[in-house]
C-alpha atoms as a PDB file:
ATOM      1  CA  UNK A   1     100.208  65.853  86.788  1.00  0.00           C
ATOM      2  CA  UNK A   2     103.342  66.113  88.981  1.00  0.00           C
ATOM      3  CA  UNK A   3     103.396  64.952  92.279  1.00  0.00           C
ATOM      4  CA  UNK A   4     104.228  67.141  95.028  1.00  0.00           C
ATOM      5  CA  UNK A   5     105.454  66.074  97.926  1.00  0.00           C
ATOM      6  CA  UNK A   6     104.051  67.481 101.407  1.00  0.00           C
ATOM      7  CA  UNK A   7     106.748  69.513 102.223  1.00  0.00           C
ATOM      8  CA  UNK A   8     106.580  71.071  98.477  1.00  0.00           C
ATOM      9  CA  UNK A   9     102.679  71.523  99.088  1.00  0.00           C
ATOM     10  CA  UNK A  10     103.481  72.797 102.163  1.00  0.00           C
ATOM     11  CA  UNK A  11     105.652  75.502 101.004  1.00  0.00           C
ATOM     12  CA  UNK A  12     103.304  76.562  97.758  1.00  0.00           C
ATOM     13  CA  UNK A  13     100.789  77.236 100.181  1.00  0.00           C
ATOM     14  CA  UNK A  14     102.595  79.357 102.486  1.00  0.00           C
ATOM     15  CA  UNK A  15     104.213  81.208  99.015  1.00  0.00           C
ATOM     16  CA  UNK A  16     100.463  81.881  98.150  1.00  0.00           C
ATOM     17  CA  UNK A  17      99.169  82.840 101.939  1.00  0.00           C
ATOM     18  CA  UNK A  18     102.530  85.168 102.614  1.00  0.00           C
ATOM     19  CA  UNK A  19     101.572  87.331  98.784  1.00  0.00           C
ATOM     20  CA  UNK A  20      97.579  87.581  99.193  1.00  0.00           C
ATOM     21  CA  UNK A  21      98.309  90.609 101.338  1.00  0.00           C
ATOM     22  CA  UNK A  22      99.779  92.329  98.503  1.00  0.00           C
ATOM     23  CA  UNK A  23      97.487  90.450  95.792  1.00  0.00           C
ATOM     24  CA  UNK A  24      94.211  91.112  97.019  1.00  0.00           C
ATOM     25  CA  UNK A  25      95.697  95.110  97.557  1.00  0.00           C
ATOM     26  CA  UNK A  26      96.676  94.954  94.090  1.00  0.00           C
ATOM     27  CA  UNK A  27      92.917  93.602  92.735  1.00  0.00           C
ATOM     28  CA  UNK A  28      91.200  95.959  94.972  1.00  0.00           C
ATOM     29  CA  UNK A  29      93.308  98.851  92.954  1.00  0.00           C
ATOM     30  CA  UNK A  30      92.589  97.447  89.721  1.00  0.00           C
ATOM     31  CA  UNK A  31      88.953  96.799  90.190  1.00  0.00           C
ATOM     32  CA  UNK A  32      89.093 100.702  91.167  1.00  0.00           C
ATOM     33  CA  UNK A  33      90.907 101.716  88.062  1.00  0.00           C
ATOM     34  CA  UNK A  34      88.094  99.280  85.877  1.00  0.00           C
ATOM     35  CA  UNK A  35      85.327 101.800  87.279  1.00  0.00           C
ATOM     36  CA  UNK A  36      84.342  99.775  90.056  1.00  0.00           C
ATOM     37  CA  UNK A  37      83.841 100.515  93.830  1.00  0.00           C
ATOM     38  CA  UNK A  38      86.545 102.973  95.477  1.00  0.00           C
ATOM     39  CA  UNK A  39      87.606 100.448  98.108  1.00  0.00           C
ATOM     40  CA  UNK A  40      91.182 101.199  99.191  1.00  0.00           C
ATOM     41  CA  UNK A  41      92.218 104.857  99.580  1.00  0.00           C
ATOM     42  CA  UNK A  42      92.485 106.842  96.801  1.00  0.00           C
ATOM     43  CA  UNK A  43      95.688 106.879  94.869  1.00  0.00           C
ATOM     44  CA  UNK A  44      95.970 110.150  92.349  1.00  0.00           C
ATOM     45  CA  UNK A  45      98.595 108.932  90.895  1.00  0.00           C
ATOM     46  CA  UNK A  46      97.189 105.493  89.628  1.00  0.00           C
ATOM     47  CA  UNK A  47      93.742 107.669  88.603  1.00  0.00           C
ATOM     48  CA  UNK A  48      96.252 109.867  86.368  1.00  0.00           C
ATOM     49  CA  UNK A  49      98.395 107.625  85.225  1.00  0.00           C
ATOM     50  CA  UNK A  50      96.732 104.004  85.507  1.00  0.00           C
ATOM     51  CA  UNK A  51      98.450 101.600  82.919  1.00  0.00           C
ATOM     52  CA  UNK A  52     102.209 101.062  84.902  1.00  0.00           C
ATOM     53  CA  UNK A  53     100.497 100.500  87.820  1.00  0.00           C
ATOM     54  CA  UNK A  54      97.932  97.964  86.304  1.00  0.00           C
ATOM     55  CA  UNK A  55     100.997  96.567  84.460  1.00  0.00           C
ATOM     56  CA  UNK A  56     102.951  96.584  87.919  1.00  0.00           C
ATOM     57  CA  UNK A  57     100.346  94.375  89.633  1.00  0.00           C
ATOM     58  CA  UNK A  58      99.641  91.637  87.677  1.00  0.00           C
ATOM     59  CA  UNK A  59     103.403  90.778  86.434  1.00  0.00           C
ATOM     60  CA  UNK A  60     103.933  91.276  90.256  1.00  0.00           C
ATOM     61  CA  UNK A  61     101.078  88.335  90.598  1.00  0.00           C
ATOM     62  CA  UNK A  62     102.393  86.625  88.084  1.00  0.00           C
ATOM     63  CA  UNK A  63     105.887  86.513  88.991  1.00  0.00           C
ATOM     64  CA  UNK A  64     105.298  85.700  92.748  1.00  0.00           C
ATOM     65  CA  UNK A  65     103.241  82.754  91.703  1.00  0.00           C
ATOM     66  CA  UNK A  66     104.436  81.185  89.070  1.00  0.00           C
ATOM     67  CA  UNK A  67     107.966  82.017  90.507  1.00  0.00           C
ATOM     68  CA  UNK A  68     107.260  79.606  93.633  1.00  0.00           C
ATOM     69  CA  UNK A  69     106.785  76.549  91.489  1.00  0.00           C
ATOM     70  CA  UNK A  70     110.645  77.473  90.041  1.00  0.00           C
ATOM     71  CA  UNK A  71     111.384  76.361  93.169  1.00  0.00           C
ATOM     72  CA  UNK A  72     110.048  73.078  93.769  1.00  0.00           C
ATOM     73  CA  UNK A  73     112.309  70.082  93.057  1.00  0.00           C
ATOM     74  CA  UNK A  74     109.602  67.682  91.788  1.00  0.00           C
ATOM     75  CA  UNK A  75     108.237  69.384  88.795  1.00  0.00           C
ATOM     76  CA  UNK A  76     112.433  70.354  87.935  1.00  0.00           C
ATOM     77  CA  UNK A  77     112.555  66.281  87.903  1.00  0.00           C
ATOM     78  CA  UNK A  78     109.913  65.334  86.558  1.00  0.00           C
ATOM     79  CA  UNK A  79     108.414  67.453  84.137  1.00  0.00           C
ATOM     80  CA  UNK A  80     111.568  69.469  82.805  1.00  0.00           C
ATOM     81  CA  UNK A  81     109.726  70.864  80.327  1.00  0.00           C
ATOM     82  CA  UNK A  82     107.113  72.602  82.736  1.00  0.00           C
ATOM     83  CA  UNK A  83     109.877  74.240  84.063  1.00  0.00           C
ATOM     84  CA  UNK A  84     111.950  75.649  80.953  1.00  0.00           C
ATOM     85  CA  UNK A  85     108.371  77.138  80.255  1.00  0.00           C
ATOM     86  CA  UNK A  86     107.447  78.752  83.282  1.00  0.00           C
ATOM     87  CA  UNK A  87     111.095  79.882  83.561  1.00  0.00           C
ATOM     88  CA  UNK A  88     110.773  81.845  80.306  1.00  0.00           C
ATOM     89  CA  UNK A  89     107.171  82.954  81.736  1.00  0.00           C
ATOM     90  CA  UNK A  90     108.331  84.346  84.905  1.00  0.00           C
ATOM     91  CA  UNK A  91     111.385  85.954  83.889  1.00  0.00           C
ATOM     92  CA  UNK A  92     109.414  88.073  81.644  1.00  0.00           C
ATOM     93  CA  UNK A  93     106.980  88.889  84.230  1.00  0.00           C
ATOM     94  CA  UNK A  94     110.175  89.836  86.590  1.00  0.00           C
ATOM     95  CA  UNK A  95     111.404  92.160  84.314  1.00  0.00           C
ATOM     96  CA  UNK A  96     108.433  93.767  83.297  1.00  0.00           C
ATOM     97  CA  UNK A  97     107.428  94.227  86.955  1.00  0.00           C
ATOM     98  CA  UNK A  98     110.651  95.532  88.236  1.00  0.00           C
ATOM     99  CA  UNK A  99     110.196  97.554  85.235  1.00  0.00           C
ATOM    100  CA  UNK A 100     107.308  98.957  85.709  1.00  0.00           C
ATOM    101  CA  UNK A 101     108.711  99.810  89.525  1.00  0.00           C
ATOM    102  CA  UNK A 102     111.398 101.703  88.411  1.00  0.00           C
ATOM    103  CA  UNK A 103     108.985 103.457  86.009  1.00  0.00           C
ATOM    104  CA  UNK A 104     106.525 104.530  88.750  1.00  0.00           C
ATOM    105  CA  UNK A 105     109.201 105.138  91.469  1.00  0.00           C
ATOM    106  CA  UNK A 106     110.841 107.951  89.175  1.00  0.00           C
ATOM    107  CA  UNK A 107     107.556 109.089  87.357  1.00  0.00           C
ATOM    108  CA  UNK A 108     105.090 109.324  90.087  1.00  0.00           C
ATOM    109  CA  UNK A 109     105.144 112.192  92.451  1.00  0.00           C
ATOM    110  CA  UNK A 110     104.797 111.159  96.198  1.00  0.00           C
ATOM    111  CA  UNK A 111     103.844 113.125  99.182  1.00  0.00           C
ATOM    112  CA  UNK A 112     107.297 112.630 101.687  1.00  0.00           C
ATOM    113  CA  UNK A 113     105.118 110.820 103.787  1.00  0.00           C
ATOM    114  CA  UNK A 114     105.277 107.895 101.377  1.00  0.00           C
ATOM    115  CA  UNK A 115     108.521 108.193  99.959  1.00  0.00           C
ATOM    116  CA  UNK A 116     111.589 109.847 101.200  1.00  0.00           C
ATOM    117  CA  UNK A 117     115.181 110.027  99.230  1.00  0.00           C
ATOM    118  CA  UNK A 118     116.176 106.913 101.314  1.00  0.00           C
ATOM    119  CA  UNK A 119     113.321 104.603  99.751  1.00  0.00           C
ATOM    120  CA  UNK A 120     113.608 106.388  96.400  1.00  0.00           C
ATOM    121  CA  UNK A 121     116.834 105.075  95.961  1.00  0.00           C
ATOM    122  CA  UNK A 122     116.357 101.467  97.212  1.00  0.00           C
ATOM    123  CA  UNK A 123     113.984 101.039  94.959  1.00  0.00           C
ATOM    124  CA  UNK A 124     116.200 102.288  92.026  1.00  0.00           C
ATOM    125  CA  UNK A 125     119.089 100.210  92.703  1.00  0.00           C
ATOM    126  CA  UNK A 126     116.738  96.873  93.576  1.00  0.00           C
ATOM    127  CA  UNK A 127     114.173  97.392  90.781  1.00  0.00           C
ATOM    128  CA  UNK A 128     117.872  97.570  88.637  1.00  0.00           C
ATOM    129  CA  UNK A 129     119.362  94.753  90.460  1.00  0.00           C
ATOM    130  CA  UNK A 130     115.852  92.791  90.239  1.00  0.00           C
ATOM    131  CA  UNK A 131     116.026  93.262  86.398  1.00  0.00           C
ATOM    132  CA  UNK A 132     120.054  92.491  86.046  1.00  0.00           C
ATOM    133  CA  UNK A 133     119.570  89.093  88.732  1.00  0.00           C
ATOM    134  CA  UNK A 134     116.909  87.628  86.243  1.00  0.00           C
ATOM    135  CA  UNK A 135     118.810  88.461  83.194  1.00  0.00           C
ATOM    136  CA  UNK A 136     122.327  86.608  84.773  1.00  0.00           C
ATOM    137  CA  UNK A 137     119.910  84.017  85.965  1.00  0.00           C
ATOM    138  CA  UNK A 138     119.061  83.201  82.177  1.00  0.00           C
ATOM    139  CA  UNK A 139     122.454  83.625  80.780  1.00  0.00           C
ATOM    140  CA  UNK A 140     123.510  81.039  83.831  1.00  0.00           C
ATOM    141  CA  UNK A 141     121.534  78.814  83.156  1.00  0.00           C
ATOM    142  CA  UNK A 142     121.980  78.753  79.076  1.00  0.00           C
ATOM    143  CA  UNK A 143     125.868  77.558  80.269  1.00  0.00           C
ATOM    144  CA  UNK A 144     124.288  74.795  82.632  1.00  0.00           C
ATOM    145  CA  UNK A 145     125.385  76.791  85.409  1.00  0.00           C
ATOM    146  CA  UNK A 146     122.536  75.690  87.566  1.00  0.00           C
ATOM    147  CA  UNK A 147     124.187  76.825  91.243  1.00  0.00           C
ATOM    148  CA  UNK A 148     124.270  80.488  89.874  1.00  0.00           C
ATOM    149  CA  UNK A 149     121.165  80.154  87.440  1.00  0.00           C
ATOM    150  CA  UNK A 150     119.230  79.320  90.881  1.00  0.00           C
ATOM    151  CA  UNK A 151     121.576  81.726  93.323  1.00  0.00           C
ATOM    152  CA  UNK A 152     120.583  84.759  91.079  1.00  0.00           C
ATOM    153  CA  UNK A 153     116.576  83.687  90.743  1.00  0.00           C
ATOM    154  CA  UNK A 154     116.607  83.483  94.551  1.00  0.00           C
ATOM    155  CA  UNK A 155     117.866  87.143  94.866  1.00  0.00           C
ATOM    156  CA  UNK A 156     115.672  88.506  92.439  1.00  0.00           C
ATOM    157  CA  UNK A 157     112.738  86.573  94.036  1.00  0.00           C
ATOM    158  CA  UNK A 158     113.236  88.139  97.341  1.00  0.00           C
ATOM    159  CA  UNK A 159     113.411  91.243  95.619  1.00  0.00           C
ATOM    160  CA  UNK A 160     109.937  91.040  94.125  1.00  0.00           C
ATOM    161  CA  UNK A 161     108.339  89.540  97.359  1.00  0.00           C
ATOM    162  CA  UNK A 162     109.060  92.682  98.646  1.00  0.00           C
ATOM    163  CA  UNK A 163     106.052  93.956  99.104  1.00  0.00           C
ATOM    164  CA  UNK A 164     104.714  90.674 100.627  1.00  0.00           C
ATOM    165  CA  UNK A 165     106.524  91.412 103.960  1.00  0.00           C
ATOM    166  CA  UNK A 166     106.715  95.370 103.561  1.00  0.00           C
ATOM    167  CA  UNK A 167     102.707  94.072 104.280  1.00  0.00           C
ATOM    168  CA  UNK A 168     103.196  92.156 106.862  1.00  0.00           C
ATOM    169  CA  UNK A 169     105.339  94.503 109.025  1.00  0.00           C
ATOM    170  CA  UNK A 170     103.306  97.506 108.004  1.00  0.00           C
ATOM    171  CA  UNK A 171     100.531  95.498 110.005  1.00  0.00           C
ATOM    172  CA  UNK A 172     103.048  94.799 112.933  1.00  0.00           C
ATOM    173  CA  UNK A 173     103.247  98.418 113.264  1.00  0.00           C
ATOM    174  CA  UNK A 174     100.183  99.754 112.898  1.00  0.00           C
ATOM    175  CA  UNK A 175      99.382  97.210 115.995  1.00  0.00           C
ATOM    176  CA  UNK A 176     102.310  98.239 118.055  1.00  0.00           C
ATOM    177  CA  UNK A 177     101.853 101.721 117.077  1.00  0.00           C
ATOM    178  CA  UNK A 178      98.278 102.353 116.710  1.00  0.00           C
ATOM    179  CA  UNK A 179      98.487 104.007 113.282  1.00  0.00           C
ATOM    180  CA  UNK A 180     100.167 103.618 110.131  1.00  0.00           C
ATOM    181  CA  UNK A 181     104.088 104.634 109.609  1.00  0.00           C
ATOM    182  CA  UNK A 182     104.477 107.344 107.467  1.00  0.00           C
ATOM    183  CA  UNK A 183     107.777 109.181 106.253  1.00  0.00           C
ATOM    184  CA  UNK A 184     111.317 108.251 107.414  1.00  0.00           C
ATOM    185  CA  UNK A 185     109.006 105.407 109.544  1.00  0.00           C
ATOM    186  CA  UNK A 186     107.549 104.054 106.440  1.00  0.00           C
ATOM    187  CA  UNK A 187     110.407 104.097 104.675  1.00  0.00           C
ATOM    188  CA  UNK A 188     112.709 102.377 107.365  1.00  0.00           C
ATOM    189  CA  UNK A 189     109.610  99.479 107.345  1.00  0.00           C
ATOM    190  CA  UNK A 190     109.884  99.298 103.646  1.00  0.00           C
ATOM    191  CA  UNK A 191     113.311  99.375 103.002  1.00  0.00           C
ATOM    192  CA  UNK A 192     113.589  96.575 106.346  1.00  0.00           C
ATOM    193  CA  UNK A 193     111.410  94.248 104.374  1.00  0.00           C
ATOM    194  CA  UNK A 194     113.747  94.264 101.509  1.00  0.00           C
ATOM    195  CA  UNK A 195     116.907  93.272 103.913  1.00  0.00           C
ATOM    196  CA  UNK A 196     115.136  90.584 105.397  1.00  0.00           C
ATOM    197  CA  UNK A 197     114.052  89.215 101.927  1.00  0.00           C
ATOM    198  CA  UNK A 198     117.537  88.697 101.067  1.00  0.00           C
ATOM    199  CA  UNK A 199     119.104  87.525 104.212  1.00  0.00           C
ATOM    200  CA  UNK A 200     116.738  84.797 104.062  1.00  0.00           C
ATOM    201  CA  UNK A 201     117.699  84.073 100.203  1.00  0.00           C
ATOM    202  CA  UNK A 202     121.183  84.199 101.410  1.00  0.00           C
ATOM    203  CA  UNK A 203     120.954  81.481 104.174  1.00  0.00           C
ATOM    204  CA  UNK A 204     118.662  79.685 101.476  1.00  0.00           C
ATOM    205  CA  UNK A 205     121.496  79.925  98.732  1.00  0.00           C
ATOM    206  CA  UNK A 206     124.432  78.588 101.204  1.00  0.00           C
ATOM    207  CA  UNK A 207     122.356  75.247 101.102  1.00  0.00           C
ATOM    208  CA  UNK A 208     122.063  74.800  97.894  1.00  0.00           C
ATOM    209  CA  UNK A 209     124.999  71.955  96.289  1.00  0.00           C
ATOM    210  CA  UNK A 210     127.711  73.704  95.671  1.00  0.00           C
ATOM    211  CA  UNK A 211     129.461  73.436  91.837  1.00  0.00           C
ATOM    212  CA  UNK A 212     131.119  70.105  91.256  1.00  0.00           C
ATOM    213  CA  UNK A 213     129.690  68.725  94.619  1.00  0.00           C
ATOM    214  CA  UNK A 214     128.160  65.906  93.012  1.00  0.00           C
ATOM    215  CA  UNK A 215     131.072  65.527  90.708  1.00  0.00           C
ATOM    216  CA  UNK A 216     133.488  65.686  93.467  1.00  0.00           C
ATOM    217  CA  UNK A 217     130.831  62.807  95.005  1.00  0.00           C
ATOM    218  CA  UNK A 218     131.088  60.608  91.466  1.00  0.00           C
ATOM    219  CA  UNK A 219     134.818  60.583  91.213  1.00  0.00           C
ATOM    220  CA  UNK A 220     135.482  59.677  94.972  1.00  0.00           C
ATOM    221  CA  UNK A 221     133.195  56.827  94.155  1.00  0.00           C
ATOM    222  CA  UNK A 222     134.982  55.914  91.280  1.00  0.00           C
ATOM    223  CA  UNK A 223     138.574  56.341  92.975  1.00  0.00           C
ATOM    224  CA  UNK A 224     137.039  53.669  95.652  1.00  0.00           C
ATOM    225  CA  UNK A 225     135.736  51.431  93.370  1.00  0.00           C
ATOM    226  CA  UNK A 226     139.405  51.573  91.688  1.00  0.00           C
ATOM    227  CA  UNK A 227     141.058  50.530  94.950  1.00  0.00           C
ATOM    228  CA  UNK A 228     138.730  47.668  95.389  1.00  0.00           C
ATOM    229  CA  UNK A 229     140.000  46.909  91.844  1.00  0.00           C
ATOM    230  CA  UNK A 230     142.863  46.710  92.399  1.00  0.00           C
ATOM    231  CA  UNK A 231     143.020  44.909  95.869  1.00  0.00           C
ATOM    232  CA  UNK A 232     140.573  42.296  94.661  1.00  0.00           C
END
Protein backbone atom coordinates (compact mmCIF):
# COMPACT_ATOMS: atom_id res chain seq x y z
CA UNK A 1 0.00 0.00 0.00
CA UNK A 2 1.17 3.60 -0.63
CA UNK A 3 1.90 5.79 2.00
CA UNK A 4 0.20 8.96 2.33
CA UNK A 5 1.48 11.58 3.92
CA UNK A 6 -0.75 13.74 6.46
CA UNK A 7 -1.20 16.53 4.44
CA UNK A 8 -2.29 14.04 1.42
CA UNK A 9 -4.70 12.29 4.04
CA UNK A 10 -5.66 15.44 5.00
CA UNK A 11 -6.78 16.61 1.72
CA UNK A 12 -8.59 13.06 0.60
CA UNK A 13 -10.66 13.56 3.45
CA UNK A 14 -11.77 16.96 2.91
CA UNK A 15 -12.23 15.83 -1.16
CA UNK A 16 -14.63 13.12 0.31
CA UNK A 17 -16.44 15.45 3.17
CA UNK A 18 -16.79 18.62 0.51
CA UNK A 19 -18.80 15.76 -2.33
CA UNK A 20 -21.07 13.75 0.30
CA UNK A 21 -23.49 16.63 -0.06
CA UNK A 22 -23.97 15.85 -3.57
CA UNK A 23 -23.27 11.92 -3.11
CA UNK A 24 -25.61 11.07 -0.56
CA UNK A 25 -28.33 13.46 -2.86
CA UNK A 26 -27.40 11.40 -5.67
CA UNK A 27 -28.02 7.76 -3.63
CA UNK A 28 -31.11 9.06 -2.13
CA UNK A 29 -32.34 9.61 -6.01
CA UNK A 30 -31.22 6.36 -7.07
CA UNK A 31 -32.54 4.35 -4.23
CA UNK A 32 -35.91 6.25 -5.37
CA UNK A 33 -35.58 5.28 -8.96
CA UNK A 34 -34.72 1.28 -7.59
CA UNK A 35 -38.41 1.37 -6.05
CA UNK A 36 -37.42 2.31 -2.74
CA UNK A 37 -38.64 5.05 -0.29
CA UNK A 38 -39.53 8.59 -1.96
CA UNK A 39 -37.06 10.51 0.20
CA UNK A 40 -35.99 13.67 -1.64
CA UNK A 41 -38.63 15.59 -3.61
CA UNK A 42 -39.96 14.21 -6.46
CA UNK A 43 -38.19 14.68 -9.72
CA UNK A 44 -40.63 13.86 -12.96
CA UNK A 45 -38.13 14.00 -15.01
CA UNK A 46 -35.78 11.26 -13.48
CA UNK A 47 -39.30 9.02 -12.95
CA UNK A 48 -39.72 9.45 -16.92
CA UNK A 49 -36.61 9.26 -18.03
CA UNK A 50 -34.37 7.48 -15.24
CA UNK A 51 -31.21 5.90 -16.95
CA UNK A 52 -29.02 9.49 -17.75
CA UNK A 53 -29.66 10.50 -14.54
CA UNK A 54 -28.65 7.13 -12.84
CA UNK A 55 -25.74 7.19 -15.34
CA UNK A 56 -25.07 10.97 -14.30
CA UNK A 57 -24.65 10.09 -10.61
CA UNK A 58 -22.48 7.44 -10.26
CA UNK A 59 -19.73 8.52 -13.03
CA UNK A 60 -20.23 11.85 -11.08
CA UNK A 61 -19.18 9.59 -7.81
CA UNK A 62 -16.82 8.01 -9.52
CA UNK A 63 -15.04 10.75 -11.05
CA UNK A 64 -14.97 13.00 -7.88
CA UNK A 65 -13.40 10.17 -6.01
CA UNK A 66 -11.21 8.48 -7.79
CA UNK A 67 -10.26 11.90 -9.40
CA UNK A 68 -8.83 13.16 -5.87
CA UNK A 69 -6.26 10.42 -5.65
CA UNK A 70 -4.97 11.90 -9.39
CA UNK A 71 -3.92 14.39 -7.33
CA UNK A 72 -1.83 13.13 -4.68
CA UNK A 73 1.95 13.13 -5.25
CA UNK A 74 2.74 9.89 -3.36
CA UNK A 75 0.86 7.29 -5.20
CA UNK A 76 2.23 9.42 -8.79
CA UNK A 77 5.79 8.35 -7.12
CA UNK A 78 5.38 5.50 -5.95
CA UNK A 79 3.02 3.36 -7.52
CA UNK A 80 3.01 4.80 -11.22
CA UNK A 81 1.10 2.22 -12.30
CA UNK A 82 -1.93 2.95 -9.86
CA UNK A 83 -2.05 6.05 -11.42
CA UNK A 84 -1.94 5.34 -15.35
CA UNK A 85 -4.96 3.09 -14.23
CA UNK A 86 -7.09 5.26 -12.38
CA UNK A 87 -6.23 7.96 -14.95
CA UNK A 88 -7.79 5.86 -17.73
CA UNK A 89 -10.69 5.09 -15.04
CA UNK A 90 -11.58 8.55 -14.30
CA UNK A 91 -11.32 10.06 -17.55
CA UNK A 92 -13.94 7.77 -18.72
CA UNK A 93 -16.10 8.48 -15.87
CA UNK A 94 -15.50 12.43 -16.72
CA UNK A 95 -16.67 12.10 -19.98
CA UNK A 96 -19.47 10.00 -19.50
CA UNK A 97 -20.69 12.27 -16.68
CA UNK A 98 -20.29 15.53 -18.41
CA UNK A 99 -21.99 13.56 -20.97
CA UNK A 100 -24.70 12.57 -19.48
CA UNK A 101 -25.06 16.51 -18.23
CA UNK A 102 -25.22 17.81 -21.44
CA UNK A 103 -27.74 15.04 -22.27
CA UNK A 104 -30.15 15.92 -19.42
CA UNK A 105 -29.55 19.74 -19.57
CA UNK A 106 -30.93 19.77 -23.31
CA UNK A 107 -33.41 16.75 -22.95
CA UNK A 108 -35.10 17.39 -19.74
CA UNK A 109 -37.75 19.99 -19.47
CA UNK A 110 -37.37 22.32 -16.36
CA UNK A 111 -39.80 24.53 -14.68
CA UNK A 112 -37.85 28.35 -14.97
CA UNK A 113 -37.59 28.12 -11.46
CA UNK A 114 -34.79 25.60 -11.86
CA UNK A 115 -33.27 26.56 -14.93
CA UNK A 116 -33.25 29.78 -16.74
CA UNK A 117 -31.41 30.50 -20.33
CA UNK A 118 -28.42 31.81 -18.24
CA UNK A 119 -27.74 28.29 -16.48
CA UNK A 120 -28.83 26.43 -19.63
CA UNK A 121 -26.03 27.67 -21.35
CA UNK A 122 -23.29 27.33 -18.67
CA UNK A 123 -23.93 24.10 -18.48
CA UNK A 124 -23.61 23.56 -22.31
CA UNK A 125 -20.43 25.23 -22.76
CA UNK A 126 -18.84 23.56 -19.28
CA UNK A 127 -20.33 20.06 -19.74
CA UNK A 128 -18.42 20.71 -23.52
CA UNK A 129 -15.41 22.20 -22.03
CA UNK A 130 -15.49 19.39 -19.14
CA UNK A 131 -15.46 16.74 -21.96
CA UNK A 132 -12.73 18.67 -24.36
CA UNK A 133 -10.30 19.46 -20.83
CA UNK A 134 -10.17 15.60 -20.17
CA UNK A 135 -9.65 14.67 -23.70
CA UNK A 136 -6.42 17.45 -24.05
CA UNK A 137 -5.53 16.19 -20.64
CA UNK A 138 -4.92 12.61 -22.24
CA UNK A 139 -3.44 13.70 -25.44
CA UNK A 140 -0.96 15.92 -22.98
CA UNK A 141 0.01 13.61 -21.23
CA UNK A 142 0.65 10.79 -24.14
CA UNK A 143 3.54 13.69 -25.26
CA UNK A 144 4.90 13.76 -21.54
CA UNK A 145 3.49 17.05 -21.27
CA UNK A 146 2.80 16.67 -17.61
CA UNK A 147 2.34 20.73 -16.73
CA UNK A 148 -0.64 20.76 -19.27
CA UNK A 149 -1.71 16.98 -18.78
CA UNK A 150 -2.28 18.18 -14.97
CA UNK A 151 -3.37 22.09 -15.88
CA UNK A 152 -6.28 20.64 -18.04
CA UNK A 153 -7.36 17.69 -15.31
CA UNK A 154 -7.50 20.52 -12.76
CA UNK A 155 -10.03 22.52 -14.92
CA UNK A 156 -12.10 19.76 -15.74
CA UNK A 157 -12.07 18.67 -12.03
CA UNK A 158 -13.45 21.88 -10.86
CA UNK A 159 -15.87 21.55 -13.44
CA UNK A 160 -17.33 18.29 -12.18
CA UNK A 161 -17.14 19.35 -8.42
CA UNK A 162 -19.58 21.62 -9.39
CA UNK A 163 -22.24 20.51 -7.78
CA UNK A 164 -20.23 19.95 -4.53
CA UNK A 165 -20.25 23.74 -3.79
CA UNK A 166 -23.51 24.65 -5.89
CA UNK A 167 -24.49 22.43 -2.37
CA UNK A 168 -22.83 24.14 -0.16
CA UNK A 169 -23.95 27.69 -1.09
CA UNK A 170 -27.46 26.54 -1.80
CA UNK A 171 -27.32 25.83 2.10
CA UNK A 172 -25.71 29.34 2.75
CA UNK A 173 -28.74 30.71 1.28
CA UNK A 174 -31.41 28.97 2.36
CA UNK A 175 -29.90 30.11 5.98
CA UNK A 176 -29.49 33.70 5.06
CA UNK A 177 -32.62 33.65 3.20
CA UNK A 178 -34.94 31.41 4.90
CA UNK A 179 -35.95 29.41 1.82
CA UNK A 180 -34.48 27.94 -1.12
CA UNK A 181 -33.32 30.18 -4.33
CA UNK A 182 -35.26 29.55 -7.15
CA UNK A 183 -35.06 31.12 -10.79
CA UNK A 184 -32.57 33.85 -11.82
CA UNK A 185 -31.49 33.29 -7.76
CA UNK A 186 -30.79 29.71 -8.30
CA UNK A 187 -29.22 30.10 -11.24
CA UNK A 188 -26.82 33.03 -10.17
CA UNK A 189 -25.90 30.36 -7.00
CA UNK A 190 -25.28 27.69 -9.51
CA UNK A 191 -23.55 29.28 -12.09
CA UNK A 192 -21.31 31.19 -8.86
CA UNK A 193 -20.24 27.76 -7.79
CA UNK A 194 -18.82 27.01 -11.11
CA UNK A 195 -16.58 30.44 -11.07
CA UNK A 196 -15.30 29.75 -7.84
CA UNK A 197 -14.37 26.12 -8.84
CA UNK A 198 -12.08 27.41 -11.34
CA UNK A 199 -10.56 30.39 -9.75
CA UNK A 200 -9.41 28.11 -7.19
CA UNK A 201 -7.96 25.59 -10.00
CA UNK A 202 -6.41 28.61 -11.42
CA UNK A 203 -4.44 29.81 -8.30
CA UNK A 204 -3.82 25.91 -7.86
CA UNK A 205 -2.35 25.61 -11.51
CA UNK A 206 0.07 28.86 -11.14
CA UNK A 207 1.89 26.62 -8.47
CA UNK A 208 2.41 23.90 -10.19
CA UNK A 209 6.48 23.67 -11.82
CA UNK A 210 6.41 25.31 -14.67
CA UNK A 211 7.86 23.40 -18.14
CA UNK A 212 11.61 23.04 -18.11
CA UNK A 213 11.77 24.33 -14.42
CA UNK A 214 13.56 21.43 -13.30
CA UNK A 215 15.56 21.34 -16.45
CA UNK A 216 16.41 24.90 -16.21
CA UNK A 217 17.39 23.67 -12.31
CA UNK A 218 19.72 20.56 -13.83
CA UNK A 219 21.66 22.60 -16.30
CA UNK A 220 22.44 25.57 -13.86
CA UNK A 221 23.79 22.80 -11.74
CA UNK A 222 25.74 21.46 -14.33
CA UNK A 223 27.04 25.00 -15.63
CA UNK A 224 28.32 25.36 -11.77
CA UNK A 225 29.78 22.25 -11.48
CA UNK A 226 31.66 23.22 -14.92
CA UNK A 227 33.11 26.37 -13.36
CA UNK A 228 34.34 24.52 -10.39
CA UNK A 229 35.95 22.40 -13.16
CA UNK A 230 37.52 24.48 -14.49
CA UNK A 231 38.84 26.69 -11.54
CA UNK A 232 39.95 23.59 -9.68
Amino acid sequence: MTPLSRSEWALLAFILVYSLAPTVGGLVRMLELGGGPAIAPPNPRALADPLPITLHILTSLVFCIAGALQFLPSIRRHNPACHRFNGRVVAIAGCASAATGLWMTHIYTFPPSLQGSLLYWVRMVLGSSMMGLIVWAVIAIRSRDIFRHTASMLRAYAIGQGASTQSILGIAWIVFAGSEATGPVRDAIMVSAWILNLAVAEILIRRLPKPGTRRTGSARQRSVGDRAKGTA
